[in-house]
Protein backbone atom coordinates (compact mmCIF):
# COMPACT_ATOMS: atom_id res chain seq x y z
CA UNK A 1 -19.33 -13.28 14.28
CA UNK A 2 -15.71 -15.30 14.79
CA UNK A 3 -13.80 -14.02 17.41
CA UNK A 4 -10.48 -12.25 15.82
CA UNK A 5 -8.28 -14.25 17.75
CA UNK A 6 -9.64 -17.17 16.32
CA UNK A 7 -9.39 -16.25 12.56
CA UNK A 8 -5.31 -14.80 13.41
CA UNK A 9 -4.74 -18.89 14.18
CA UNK A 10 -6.81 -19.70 11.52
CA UNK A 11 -4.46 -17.80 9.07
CA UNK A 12 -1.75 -19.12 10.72
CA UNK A 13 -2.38 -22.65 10.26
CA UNK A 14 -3.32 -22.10 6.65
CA UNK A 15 -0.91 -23.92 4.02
CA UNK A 16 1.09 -22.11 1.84
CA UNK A 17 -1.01 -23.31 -1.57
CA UNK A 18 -4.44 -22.41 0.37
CA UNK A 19 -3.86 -18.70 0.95
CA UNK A 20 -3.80 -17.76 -2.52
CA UNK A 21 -7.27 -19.42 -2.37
CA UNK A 22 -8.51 -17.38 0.58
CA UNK A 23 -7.34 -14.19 -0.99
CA UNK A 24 -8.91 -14.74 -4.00
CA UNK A 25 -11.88 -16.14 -2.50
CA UNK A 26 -12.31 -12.84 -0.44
CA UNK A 27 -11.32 -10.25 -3.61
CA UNK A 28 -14.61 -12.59 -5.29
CA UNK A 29 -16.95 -11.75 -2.42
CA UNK A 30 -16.32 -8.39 -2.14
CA UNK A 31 -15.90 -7.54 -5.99
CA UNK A 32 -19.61 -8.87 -5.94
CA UNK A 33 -20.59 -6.26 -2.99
CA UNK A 34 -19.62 -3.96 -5.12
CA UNK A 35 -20.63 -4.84 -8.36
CA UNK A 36 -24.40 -4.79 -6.68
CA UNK A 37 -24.04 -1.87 -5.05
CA UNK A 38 -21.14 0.63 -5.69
CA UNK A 39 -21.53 2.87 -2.73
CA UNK A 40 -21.03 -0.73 -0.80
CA UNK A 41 -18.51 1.15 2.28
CA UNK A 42 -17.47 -2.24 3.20
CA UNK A 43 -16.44 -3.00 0.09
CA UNK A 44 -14.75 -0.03 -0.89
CA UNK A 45 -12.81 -0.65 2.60
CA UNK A 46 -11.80 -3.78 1.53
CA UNK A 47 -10.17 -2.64 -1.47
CA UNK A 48 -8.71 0.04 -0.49
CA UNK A 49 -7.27 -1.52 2.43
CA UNK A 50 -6.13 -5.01 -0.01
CA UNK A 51 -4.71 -1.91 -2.09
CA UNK A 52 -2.34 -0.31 1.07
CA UNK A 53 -1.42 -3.73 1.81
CA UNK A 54 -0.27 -4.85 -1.57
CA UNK A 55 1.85 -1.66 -2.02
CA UNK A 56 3.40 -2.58 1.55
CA UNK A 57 4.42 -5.16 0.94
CA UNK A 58 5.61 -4.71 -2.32
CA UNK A 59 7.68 -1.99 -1.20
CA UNK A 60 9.22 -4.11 2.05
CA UNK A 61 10.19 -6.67 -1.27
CA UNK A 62 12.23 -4.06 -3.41
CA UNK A 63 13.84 -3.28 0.44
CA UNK A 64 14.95 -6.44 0.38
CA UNK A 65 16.62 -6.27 -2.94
């Protein structure tokens, strides 16, 4: 497994126009987990975590309105 530290400077140096990639690219692989196997806990994880982030930051852009 990557170290943590390694993937937080691996986001950081991403370009703007490649994180919509990554995000996308990581909603693919665990859409699949789940397809395959609904009971998939890491999968359910990841969605409801993408979920709590997505309102979060939705919410910090109508604070900035």
């Amino acid at each position: 497994m990557t170290n943590r530290n390694d993937l937080w400077e691996q986001l950081g140096d991403i370009e703007t126009d490649d994180i919509t990639h990554v995000l996308t690219t990581l909603f693919s692989i665990y859409e699949e987990k789940i397809v395959h196997n609904p009971d998939d806990t890491a999968a359910i994880s990841f969605f409801k975590h993408l979920h709590r982030a997505l309102s979060q930051v939705g919410k910090c852009n109508l604070n900035r309105r």
